[in-house]
C-alpha atoms as a PDB file:
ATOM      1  CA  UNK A   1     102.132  73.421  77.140  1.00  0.00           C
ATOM      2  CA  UNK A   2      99.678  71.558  78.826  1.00  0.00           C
ATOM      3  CA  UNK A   3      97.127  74.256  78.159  1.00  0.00           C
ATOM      4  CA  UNK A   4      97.947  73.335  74.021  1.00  0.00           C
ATOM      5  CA  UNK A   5      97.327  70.012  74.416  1.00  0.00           C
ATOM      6  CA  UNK A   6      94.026  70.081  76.661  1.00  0.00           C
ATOM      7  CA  UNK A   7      93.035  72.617  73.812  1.00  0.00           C
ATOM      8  CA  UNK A   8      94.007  69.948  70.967  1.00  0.00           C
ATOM      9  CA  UNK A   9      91.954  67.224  72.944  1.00  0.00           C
ATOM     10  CA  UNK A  10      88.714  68.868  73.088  1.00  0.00           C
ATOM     11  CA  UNK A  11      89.273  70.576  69.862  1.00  0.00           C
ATOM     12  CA  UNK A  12      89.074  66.973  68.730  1.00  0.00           C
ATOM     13  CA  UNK A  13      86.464  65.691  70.693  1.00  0.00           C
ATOM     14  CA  UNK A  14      84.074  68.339  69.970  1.00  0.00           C
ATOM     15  CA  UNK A  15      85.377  67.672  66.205  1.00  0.00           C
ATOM     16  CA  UNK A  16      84.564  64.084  66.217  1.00  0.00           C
ATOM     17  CA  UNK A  17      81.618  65.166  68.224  1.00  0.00           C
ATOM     18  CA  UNK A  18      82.520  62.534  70.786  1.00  0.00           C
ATOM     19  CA  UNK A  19      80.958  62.557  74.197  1.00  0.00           C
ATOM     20  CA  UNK A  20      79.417  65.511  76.019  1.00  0.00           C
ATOM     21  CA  UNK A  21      82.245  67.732  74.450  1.00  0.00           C
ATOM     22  CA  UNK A  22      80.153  67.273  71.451  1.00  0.00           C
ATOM     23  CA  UNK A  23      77.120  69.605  72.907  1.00  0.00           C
ATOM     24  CA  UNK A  24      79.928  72.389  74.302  1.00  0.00           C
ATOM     25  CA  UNK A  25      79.773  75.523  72.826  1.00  0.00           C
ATOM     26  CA  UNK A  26      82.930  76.781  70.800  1.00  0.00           C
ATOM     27  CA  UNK A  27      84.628  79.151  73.036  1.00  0.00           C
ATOM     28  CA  UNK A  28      84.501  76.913  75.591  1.00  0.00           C
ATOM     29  CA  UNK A  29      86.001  74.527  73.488  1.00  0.00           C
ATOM     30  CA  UNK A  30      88.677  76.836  72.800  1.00  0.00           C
ATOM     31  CA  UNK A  31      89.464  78.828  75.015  1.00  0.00           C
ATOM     32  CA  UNK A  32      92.468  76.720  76.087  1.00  0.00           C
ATOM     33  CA  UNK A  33      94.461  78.373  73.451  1.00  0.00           C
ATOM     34  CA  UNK A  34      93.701  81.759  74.114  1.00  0.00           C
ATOM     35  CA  UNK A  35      94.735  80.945  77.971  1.00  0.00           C
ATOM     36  CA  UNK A  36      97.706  79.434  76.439  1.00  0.00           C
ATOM     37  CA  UNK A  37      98.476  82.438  74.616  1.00  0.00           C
ATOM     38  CA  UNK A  38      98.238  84.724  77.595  1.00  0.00           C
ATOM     39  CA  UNK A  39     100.174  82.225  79.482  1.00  0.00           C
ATOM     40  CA  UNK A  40     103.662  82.813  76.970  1.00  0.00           C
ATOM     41  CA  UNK A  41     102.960  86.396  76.965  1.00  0.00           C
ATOM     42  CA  UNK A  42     102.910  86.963  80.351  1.00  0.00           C
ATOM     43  CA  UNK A  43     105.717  85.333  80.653  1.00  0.00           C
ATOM     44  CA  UNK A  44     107.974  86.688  78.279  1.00  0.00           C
ATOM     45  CA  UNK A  45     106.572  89.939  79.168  1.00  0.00           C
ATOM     46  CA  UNK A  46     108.141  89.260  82.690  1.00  0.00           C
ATOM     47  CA  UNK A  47     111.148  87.548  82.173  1.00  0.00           C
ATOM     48  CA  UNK A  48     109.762  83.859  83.537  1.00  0.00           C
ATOM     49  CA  UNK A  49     111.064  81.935  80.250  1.00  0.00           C
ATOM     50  CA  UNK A  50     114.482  83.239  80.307  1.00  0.00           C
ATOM     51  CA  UNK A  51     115.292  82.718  84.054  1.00  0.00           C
ATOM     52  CA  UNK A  52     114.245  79.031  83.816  1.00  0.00           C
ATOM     53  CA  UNK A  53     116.426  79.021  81.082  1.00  0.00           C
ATOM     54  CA  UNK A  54     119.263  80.313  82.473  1.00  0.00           C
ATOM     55  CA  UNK A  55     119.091  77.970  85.644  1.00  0.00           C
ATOM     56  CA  UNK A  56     118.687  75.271  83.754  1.00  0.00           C
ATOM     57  CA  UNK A  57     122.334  76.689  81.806  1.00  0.00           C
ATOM     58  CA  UNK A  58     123.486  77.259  84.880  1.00  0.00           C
ATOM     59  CA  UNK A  59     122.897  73.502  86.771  1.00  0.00           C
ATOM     60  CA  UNK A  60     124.172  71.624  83.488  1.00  0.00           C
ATOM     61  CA  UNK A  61     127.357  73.919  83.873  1.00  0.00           C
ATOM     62  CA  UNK A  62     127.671  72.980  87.788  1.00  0.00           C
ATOM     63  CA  UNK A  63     126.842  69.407  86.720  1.00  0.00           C
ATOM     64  CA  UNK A  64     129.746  69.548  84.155  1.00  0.00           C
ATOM     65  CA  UNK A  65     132.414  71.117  86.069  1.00  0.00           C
ATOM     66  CA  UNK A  66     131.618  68.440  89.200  1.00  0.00           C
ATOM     67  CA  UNK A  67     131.852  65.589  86.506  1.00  0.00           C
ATOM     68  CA  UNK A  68     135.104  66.881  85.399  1.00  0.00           C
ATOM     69  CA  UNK A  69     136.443  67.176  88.780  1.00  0.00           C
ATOM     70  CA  UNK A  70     135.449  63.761  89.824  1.00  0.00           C
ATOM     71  CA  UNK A  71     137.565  62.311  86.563  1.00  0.00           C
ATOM     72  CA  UNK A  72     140.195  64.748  87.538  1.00  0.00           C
ATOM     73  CA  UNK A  73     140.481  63.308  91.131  1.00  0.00           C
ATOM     74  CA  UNK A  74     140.045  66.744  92.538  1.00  0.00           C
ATOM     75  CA  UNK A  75     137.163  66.182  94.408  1.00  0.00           C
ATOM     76  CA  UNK A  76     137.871  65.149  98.376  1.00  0.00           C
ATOM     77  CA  UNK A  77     136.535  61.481  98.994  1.00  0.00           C
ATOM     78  CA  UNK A  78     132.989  61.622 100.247  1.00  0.00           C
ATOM     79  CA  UNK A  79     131.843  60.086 103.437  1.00  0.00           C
ATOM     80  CA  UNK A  80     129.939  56.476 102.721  1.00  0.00           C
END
């Protein structure tokens, strides 16, 4: 993601021919995007995106189920 938006930045610098962007040549310019598309492909290709997805499933679950357990009064009292 942060490749995308360094890639929207210059595009618009060099656009608005703004600063020393302005004398860049193009695939300089944007190549951002095409790192940012090898970026998502490699990893869907290796699985990347759905393991930090499924941690991220799995810590709101464990997040839940200690919640619940607190408003239960299941949970042992914790040292202060």
């Amino acid at each position: 993601m942060y490749l995308l938006g360094l890639g929207l930045v210059l595009l618009l610098l060099k656009w608005a021919e703004f600063g020393p962007v302005a004398n860049w040549a193009w695939w300089v310019v944007l190549a951002p995007f095409g790192l940012a598309i090898l970026w998502w492909a490699w990893a869907d290709a290796t699985g990347y995106t759905k393991r930090r997805a499924m941690e991220r499933d799995e810590a709101r679950k464990a997040a839940r189920v200690e919640r619940q357990r607190d408003a239960l009064g299941l949970n042992p009292r914790k040292r202060r």
